[in-house]
PDB file of N, CA and C in Angstrom:
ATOM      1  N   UNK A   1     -12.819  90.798 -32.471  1.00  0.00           N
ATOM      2  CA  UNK A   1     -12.441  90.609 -31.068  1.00  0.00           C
ATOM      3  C   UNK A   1     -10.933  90.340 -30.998  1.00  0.00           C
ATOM      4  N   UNK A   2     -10.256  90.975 -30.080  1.00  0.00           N
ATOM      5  CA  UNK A   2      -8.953  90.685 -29.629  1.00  0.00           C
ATOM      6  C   UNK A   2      -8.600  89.734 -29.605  1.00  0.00           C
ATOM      7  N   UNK A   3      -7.257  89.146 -29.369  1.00  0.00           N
ATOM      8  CA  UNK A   3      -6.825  88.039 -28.692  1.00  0.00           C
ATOM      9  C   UNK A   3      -6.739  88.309 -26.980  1.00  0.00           C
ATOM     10  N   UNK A   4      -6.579  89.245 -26.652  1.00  0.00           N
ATOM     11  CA  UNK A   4      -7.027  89.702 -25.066  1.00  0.00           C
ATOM     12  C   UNK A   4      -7.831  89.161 -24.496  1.00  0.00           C
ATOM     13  N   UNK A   5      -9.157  89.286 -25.208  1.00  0.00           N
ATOM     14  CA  UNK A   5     -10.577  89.159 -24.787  1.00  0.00           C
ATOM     15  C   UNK A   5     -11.071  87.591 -24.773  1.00  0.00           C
ATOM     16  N   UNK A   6     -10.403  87.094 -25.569  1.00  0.00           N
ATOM     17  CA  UNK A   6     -10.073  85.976 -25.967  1.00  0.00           C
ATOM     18  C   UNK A   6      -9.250  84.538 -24.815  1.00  0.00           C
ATOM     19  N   UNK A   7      -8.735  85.509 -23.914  1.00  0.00           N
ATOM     20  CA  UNK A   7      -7.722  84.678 -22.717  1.00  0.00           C
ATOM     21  C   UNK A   7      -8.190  84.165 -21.542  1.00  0.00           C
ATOM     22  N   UNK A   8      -8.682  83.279 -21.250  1.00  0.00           N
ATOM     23  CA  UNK A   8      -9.475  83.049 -20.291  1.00  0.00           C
ATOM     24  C   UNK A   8      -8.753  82.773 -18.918  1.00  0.00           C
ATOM     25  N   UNK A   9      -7.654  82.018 -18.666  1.00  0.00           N
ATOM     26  CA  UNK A   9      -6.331  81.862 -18.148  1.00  0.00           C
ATOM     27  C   UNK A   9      -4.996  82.119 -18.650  1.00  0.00           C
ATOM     28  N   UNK A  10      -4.290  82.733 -17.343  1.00  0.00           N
ATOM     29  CA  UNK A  10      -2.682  82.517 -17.357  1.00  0.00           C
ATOM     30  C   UNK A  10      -2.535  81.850 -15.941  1.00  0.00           C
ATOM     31  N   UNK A  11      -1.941  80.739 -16.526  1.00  0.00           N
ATOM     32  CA  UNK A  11      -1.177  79.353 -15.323  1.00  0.00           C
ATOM     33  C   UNK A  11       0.722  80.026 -15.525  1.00  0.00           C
ATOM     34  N   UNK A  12       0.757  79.581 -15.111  1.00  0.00           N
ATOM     35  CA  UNK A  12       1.916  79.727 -13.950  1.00  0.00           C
ATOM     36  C   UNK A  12       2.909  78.818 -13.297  1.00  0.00           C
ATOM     37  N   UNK A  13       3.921  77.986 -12.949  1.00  0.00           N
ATOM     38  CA  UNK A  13       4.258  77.362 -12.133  1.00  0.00           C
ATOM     39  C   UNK A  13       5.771  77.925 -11.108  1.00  0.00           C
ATOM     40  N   UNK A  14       5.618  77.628 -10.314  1.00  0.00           N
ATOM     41  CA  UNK A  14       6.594  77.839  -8.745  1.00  0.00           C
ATOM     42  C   UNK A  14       7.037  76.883  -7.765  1.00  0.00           C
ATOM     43  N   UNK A  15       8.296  77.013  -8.100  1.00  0.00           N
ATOM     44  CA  UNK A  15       9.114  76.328  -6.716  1.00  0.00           C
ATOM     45  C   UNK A  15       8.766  76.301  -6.130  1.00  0.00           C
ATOM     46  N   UNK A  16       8.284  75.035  -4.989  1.00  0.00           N
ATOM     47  CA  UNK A  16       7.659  75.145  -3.743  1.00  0.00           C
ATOM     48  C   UNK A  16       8.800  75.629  -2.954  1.00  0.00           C
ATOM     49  N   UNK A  17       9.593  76.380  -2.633  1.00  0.00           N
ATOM     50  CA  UNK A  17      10.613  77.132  -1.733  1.00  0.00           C
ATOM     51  C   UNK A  17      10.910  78.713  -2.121  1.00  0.00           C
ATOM     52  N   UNK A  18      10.174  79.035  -3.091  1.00  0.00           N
ATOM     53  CA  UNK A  18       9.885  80.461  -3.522  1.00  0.00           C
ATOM     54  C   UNK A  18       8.527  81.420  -3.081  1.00  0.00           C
ATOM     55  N   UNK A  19       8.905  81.583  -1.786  1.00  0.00           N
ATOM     56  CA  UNK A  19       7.569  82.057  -0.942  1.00  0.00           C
ATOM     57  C   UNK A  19       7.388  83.411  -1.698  1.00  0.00           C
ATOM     58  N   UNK A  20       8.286  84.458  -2.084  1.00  0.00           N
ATOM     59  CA  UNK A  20       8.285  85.817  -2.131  1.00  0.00           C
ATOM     60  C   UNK A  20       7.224  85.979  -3.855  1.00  0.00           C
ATOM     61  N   UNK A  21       7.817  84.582  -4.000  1.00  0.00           N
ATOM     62  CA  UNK A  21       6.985  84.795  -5.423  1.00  0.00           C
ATOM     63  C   UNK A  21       5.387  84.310  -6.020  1.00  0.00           C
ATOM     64  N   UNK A  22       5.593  83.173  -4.655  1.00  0.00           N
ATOM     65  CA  UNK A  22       4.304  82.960  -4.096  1.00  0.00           C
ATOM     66  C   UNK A  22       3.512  84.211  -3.612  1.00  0.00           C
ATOM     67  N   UNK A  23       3.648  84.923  -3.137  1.00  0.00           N
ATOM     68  CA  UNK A  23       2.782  86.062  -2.556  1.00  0.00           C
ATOM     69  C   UNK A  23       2.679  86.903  -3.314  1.00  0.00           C
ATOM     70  N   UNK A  24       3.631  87.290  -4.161  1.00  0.00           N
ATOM     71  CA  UNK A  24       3.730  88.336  -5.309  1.00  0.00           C
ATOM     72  C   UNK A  24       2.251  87.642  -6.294  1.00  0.00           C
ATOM     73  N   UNK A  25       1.819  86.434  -6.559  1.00  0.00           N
ATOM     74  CA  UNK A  25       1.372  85.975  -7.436  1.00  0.00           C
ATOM     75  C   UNK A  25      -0.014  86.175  -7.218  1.00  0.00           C
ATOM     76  N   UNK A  26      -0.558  85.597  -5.748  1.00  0.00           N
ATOM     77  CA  UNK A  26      -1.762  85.629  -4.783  1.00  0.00           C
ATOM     78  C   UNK A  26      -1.851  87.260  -4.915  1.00  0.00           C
ATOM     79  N   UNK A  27      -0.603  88.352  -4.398  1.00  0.00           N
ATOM     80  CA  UNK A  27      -1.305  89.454  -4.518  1.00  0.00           C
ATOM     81  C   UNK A  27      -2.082  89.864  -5.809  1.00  0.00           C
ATOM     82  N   UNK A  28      -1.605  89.449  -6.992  1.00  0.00           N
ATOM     83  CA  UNK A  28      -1.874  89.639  -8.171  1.00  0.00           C
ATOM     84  C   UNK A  28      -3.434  88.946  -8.557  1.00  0.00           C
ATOM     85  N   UNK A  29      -3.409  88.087  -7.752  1.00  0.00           N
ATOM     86  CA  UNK A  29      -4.975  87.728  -8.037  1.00  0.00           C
ATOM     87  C   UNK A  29      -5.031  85.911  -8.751  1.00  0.00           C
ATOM     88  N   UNK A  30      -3.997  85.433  -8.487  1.00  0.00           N
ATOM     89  CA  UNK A  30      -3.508  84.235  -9.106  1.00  0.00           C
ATOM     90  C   UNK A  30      -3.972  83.056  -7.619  1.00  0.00           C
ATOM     91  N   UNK A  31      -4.534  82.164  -8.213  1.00  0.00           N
ATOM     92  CA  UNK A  31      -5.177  81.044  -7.423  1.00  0.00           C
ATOM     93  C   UNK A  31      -3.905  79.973  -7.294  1.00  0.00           C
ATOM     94  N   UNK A  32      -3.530  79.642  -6.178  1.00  0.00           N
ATOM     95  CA  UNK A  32      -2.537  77.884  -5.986  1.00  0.00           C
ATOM     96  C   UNK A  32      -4.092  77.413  -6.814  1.00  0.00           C
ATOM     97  N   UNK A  33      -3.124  76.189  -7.758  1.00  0.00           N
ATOM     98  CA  UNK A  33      -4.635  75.354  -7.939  1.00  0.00           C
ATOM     99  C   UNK A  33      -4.424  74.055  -7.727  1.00  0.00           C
ATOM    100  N   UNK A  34      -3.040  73.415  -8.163  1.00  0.00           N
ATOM    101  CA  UNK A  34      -2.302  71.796  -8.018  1.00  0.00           C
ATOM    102  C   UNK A  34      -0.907  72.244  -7.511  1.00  0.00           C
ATOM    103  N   UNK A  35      -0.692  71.020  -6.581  1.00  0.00           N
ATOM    104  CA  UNK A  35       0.428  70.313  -6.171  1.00  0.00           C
ATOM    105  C   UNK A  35       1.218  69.638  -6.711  1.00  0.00           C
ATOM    106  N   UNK A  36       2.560  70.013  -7.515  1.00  0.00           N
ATOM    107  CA  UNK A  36       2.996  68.885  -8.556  1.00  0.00           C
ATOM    108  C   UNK A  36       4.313  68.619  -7.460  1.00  0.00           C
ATOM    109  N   UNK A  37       4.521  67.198  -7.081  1.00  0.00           N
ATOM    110  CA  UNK A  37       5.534  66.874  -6.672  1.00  0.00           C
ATOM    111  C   UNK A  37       6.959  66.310  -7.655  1.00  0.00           C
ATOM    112  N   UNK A  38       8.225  66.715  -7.033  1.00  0.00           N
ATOM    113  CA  UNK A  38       9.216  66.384  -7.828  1.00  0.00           C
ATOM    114  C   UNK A  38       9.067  66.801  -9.079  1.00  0.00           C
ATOM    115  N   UNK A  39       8.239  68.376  -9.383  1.00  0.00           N
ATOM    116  CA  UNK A  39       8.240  68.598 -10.746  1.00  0.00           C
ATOM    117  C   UNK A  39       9.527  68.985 -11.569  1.00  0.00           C
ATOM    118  N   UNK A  40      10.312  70.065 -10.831  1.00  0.00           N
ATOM    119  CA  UNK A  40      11.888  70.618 -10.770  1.00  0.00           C
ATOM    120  C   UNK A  40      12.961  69.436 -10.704  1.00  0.00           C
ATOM    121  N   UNK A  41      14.008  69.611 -11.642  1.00  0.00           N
ATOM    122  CA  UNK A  41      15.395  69.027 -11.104  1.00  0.00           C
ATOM    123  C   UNK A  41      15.784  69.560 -11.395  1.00  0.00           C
ATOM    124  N   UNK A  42      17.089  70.344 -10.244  1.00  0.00           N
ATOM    125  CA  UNK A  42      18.165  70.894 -10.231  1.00  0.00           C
ATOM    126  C   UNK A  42      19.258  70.158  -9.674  1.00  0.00           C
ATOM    127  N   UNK A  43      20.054  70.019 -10.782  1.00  0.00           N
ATOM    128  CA  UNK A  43      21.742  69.897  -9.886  1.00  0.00           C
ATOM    129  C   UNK A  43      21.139  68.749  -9.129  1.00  0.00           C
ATOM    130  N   UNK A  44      20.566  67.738  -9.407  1.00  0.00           N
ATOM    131  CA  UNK A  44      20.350  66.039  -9.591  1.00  0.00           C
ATOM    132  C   UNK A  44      18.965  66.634  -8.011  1.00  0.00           C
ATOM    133  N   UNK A  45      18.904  67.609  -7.877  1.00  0.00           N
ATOM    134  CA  UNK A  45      17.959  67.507  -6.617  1.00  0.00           C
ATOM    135  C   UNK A  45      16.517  67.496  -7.249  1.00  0.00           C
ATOM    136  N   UNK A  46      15.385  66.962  -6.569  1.00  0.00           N
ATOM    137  CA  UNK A  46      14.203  67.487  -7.099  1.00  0.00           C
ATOM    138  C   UNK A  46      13.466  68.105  -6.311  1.00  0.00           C
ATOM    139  N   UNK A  47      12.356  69.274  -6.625  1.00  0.00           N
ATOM    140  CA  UNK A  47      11.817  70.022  -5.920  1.00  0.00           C
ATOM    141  C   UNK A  47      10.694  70.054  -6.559  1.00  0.00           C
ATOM    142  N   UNK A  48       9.426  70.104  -5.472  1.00  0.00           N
ATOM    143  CA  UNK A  48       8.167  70.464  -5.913  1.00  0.00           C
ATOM    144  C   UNK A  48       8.232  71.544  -6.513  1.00  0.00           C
ATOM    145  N   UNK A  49       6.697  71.768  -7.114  1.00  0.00           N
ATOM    146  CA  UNK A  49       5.844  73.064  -7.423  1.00  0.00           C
ATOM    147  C   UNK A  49       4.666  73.352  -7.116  1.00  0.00           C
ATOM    148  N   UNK A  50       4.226  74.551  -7.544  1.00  0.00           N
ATOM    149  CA  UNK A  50       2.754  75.117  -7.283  1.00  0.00           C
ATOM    150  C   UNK A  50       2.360  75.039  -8.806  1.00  0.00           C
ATOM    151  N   UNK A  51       0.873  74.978  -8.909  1.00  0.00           N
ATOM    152  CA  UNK A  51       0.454  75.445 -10.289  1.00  0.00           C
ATOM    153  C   UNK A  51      -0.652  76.509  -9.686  1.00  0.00           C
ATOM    154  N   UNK A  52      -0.136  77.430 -10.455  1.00  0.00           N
ATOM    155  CA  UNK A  52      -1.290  78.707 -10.138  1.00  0.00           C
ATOM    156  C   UNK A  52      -1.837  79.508 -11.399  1.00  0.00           C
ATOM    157  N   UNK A  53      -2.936  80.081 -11.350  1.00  0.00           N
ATOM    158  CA  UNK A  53      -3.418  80.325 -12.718  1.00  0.00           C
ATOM    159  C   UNK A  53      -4.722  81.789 -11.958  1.00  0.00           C
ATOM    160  N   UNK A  54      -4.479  82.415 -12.824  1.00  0.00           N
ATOM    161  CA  UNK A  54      -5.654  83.377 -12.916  1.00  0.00           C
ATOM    162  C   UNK A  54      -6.508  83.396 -14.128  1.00  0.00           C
ATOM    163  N   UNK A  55      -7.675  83.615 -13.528  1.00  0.00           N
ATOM    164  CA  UNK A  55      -9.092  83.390 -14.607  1.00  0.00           C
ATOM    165  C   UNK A  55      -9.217  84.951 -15.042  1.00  0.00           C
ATOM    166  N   UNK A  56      -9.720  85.138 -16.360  1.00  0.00           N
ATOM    167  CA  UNK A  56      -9.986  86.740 -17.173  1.00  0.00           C
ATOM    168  C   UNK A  56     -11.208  86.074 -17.665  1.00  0.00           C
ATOM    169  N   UNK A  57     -11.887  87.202 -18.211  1.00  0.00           N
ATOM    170  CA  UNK A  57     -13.256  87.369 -19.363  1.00  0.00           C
ATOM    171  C   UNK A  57     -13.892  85.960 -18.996  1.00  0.00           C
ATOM    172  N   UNK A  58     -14.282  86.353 -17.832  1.00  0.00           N
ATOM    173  CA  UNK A  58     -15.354  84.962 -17.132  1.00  0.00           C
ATOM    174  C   UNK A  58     -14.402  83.246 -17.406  1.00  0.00           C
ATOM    175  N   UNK A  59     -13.198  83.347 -16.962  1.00  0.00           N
ATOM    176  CA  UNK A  59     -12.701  82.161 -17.195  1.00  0.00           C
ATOM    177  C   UNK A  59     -12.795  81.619 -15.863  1.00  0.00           C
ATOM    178  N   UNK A  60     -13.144  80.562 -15.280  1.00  0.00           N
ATOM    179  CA  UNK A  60     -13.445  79.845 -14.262  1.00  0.00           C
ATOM    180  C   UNK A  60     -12.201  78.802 -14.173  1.00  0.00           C
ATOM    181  N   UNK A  61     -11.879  77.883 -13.097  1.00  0.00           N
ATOM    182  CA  UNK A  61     -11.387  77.119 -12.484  1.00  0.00           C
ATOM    183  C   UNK A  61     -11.852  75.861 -13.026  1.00  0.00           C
ATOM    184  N   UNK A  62     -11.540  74.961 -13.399  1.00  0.00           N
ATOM    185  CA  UNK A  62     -11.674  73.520 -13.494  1.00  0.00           C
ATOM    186  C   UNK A  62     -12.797  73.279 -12.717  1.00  0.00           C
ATOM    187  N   UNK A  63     -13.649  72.543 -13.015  1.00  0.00           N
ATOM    188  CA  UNK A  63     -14.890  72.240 -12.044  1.00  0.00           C
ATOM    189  C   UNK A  63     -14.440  70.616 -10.617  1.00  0.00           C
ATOM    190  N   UNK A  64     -13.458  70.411 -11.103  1.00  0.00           N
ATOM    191  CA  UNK A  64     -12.843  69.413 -10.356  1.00  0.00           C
ATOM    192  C   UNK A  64     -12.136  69.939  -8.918  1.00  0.00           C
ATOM    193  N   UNK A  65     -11.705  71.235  -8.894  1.00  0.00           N
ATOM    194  CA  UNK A  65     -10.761  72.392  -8.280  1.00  0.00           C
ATOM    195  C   UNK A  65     -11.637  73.171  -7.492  1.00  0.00           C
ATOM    196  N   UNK A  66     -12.901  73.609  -8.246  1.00  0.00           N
ATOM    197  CA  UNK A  66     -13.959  74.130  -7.305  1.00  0.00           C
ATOM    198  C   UNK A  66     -14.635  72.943  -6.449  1.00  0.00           C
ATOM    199  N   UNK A  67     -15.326  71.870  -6.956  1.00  0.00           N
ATOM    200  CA  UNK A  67     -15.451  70.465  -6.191  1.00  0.00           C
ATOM    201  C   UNK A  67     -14.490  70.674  -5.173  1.00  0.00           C
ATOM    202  N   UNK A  68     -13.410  70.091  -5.099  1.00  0.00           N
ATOM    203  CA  UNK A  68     -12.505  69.819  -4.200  1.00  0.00           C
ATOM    204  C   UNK A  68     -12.436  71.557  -2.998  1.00  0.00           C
ATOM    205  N   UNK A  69     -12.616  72.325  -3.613  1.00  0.00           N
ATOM    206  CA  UNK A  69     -12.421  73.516  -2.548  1.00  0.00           C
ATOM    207  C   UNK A  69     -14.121  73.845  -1.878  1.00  0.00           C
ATOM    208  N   UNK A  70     -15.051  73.127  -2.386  1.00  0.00           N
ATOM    209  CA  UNK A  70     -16.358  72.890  -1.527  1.00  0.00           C
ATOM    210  C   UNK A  70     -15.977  72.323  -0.425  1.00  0.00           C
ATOM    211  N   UNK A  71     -15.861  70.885  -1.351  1.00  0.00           N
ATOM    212  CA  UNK A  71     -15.826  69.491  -0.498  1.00  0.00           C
ATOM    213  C   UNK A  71     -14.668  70.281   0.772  1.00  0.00           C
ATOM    214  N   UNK A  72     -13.594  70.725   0.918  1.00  0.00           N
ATOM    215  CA  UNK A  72     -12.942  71.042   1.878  1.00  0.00           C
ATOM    216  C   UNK A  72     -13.456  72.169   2.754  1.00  0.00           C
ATOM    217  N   UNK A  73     -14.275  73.514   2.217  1.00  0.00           N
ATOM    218  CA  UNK A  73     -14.412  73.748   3.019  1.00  0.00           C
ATOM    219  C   UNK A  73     -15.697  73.374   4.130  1.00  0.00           C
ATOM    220  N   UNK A  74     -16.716  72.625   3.313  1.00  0.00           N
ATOM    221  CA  UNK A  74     -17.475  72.122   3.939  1.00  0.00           C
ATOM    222  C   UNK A  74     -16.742  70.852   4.975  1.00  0.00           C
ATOM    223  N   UNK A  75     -15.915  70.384   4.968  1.00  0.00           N
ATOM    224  CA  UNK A  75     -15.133  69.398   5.636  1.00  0.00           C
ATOM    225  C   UNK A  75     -14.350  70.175   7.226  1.00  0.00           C
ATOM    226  N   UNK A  76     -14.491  71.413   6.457  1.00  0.00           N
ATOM    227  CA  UNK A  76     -13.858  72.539   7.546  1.00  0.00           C
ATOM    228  C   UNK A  76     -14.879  72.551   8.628  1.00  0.00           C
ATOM    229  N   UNK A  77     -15.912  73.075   7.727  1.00  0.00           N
ATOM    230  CA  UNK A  77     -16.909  73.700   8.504  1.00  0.00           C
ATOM    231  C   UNK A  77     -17.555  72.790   9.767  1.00  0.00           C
ATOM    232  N   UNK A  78     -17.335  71.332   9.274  1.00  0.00           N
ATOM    233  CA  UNK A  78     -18.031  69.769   9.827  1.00  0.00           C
ATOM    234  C   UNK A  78     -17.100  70.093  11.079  1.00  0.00           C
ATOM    235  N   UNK A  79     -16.024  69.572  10.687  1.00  0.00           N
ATOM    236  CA  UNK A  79     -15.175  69.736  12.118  1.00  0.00           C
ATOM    237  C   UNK A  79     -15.054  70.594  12.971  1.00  0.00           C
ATOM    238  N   UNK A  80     -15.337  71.612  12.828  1.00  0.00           N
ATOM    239  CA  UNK A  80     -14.919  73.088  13.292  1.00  0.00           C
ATOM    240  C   UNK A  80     -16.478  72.914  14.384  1.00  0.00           C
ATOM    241  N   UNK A  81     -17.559  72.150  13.493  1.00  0.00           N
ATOM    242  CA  UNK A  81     -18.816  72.469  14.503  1.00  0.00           C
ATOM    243  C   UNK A  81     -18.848  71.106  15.020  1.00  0.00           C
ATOM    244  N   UNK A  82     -18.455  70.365  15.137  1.00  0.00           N
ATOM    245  CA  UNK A  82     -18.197  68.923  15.926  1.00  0.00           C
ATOM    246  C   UNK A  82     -16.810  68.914  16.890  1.00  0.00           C
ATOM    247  N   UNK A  83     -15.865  69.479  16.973  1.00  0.00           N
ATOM    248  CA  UNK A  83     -15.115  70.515  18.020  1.00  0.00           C
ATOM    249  C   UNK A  83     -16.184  71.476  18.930  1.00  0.00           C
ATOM    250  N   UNK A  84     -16.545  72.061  18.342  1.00  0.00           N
ATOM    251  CA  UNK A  84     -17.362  73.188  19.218  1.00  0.00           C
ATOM    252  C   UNK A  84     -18.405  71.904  20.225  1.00  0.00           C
ATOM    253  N   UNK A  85     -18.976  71.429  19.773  1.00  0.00           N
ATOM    254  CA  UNK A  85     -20.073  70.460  20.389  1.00  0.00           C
ATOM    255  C   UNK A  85     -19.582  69.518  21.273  1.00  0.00           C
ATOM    256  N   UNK A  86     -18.405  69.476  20.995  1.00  0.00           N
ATOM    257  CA  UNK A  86     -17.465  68.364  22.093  1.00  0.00           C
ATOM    258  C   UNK A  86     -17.207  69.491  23.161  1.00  0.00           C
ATOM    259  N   UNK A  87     -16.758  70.136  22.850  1.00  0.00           N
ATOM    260  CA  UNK A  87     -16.190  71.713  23.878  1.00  0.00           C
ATOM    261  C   UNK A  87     -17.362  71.906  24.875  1.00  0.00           C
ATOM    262  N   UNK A  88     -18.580  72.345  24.371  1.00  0.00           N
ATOM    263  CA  UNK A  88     -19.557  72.769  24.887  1.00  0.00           C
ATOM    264  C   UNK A  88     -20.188  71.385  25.567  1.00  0.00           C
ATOM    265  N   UNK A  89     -19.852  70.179  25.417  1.00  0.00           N
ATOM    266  CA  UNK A  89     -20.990  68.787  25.933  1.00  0.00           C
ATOM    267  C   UNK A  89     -19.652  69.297  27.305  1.00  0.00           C
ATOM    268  N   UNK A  90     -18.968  69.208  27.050  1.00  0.00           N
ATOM    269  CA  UNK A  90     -17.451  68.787  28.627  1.00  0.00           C
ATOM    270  C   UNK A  90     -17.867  70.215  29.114  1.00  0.00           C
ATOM    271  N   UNK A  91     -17.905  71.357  28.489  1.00  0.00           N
ATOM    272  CA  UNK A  91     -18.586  72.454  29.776  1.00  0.00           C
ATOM    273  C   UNK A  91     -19.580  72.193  30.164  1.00  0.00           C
ATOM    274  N   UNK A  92     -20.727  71.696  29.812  1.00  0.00           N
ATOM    275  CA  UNK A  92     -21.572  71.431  30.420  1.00  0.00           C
ATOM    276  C   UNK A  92     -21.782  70.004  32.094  1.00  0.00           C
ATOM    277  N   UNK A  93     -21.361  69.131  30.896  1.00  0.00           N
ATOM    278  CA  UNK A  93     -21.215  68.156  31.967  1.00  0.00           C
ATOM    279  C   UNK A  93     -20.075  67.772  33.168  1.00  0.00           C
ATOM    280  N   UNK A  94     -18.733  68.602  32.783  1.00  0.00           N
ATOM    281  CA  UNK A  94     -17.999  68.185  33.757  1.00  0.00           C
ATOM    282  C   UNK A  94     -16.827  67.337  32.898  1.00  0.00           C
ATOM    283  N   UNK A  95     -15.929  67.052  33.366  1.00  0.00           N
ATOM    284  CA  UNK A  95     -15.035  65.971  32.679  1.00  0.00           C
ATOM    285  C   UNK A  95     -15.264  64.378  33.387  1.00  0.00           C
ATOM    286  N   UNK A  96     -14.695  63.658  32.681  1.00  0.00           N
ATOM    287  CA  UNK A  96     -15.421  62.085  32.634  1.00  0.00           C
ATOM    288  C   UNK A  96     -14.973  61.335  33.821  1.00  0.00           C
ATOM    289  N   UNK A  97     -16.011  60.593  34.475  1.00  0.00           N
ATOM    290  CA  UNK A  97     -15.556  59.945  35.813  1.00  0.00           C
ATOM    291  C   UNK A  97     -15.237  58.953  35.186  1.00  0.00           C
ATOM    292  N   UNK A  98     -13.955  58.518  35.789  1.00  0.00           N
ATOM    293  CA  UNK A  98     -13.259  57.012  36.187  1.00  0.00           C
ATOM    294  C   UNK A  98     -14.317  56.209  36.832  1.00  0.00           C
ATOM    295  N   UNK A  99     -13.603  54.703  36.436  1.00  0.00           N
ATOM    296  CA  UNK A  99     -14.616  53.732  37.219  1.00  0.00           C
ATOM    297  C   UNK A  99     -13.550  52.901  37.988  1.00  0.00           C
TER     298      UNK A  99
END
């Protein structure tokens, strides 16, 4: 077997102010996965990063990374239908009388 076949990830990291290379990366098939703050210093400044990584030959995501992208979008989904239910109770009933 190769060393190819063998690669389960390539990570990555990016300037959080490098959008063009950000998108170049996502087109490529590369996941944002962490937020590293103040990872960069330049010229005494510091600047975040992205950590991004693409999975090969069934390489998966950290199970901590998939957790957290459940847990959010189910967190999405909560709000998104508890908005709607507030929306729809005030069409129904009218808006709220003063006393």
């Amino acid at each position: 077997e190769t060393w190819q076949r063998q690669v389960q990830a390539i990570y990555l990291h990016v300037i959080a102010f490098n959008e063009s290379a950000m998108r170049l990366y996502e087109s490529e098939g590369f996941l944002q996965i962490q937020h590293k703050s103040d990872f960069y210093h330049i010229a005494g400044q510091s600047y975040d990063a992205y950590l991004y990584a693409r999975y090969l030959n069934d390489g998966k995501p950290p199970l901590t990374w998939r957790m957290q992208q459940t847990a959010s979008s189910w967190w999405q989904w909560w709000s998104d239908a508890l908005r709607r239910a507030v929306w729809m109770r005030r069409q129904t009933t009218g808006p709220p009388v003063q006393a």
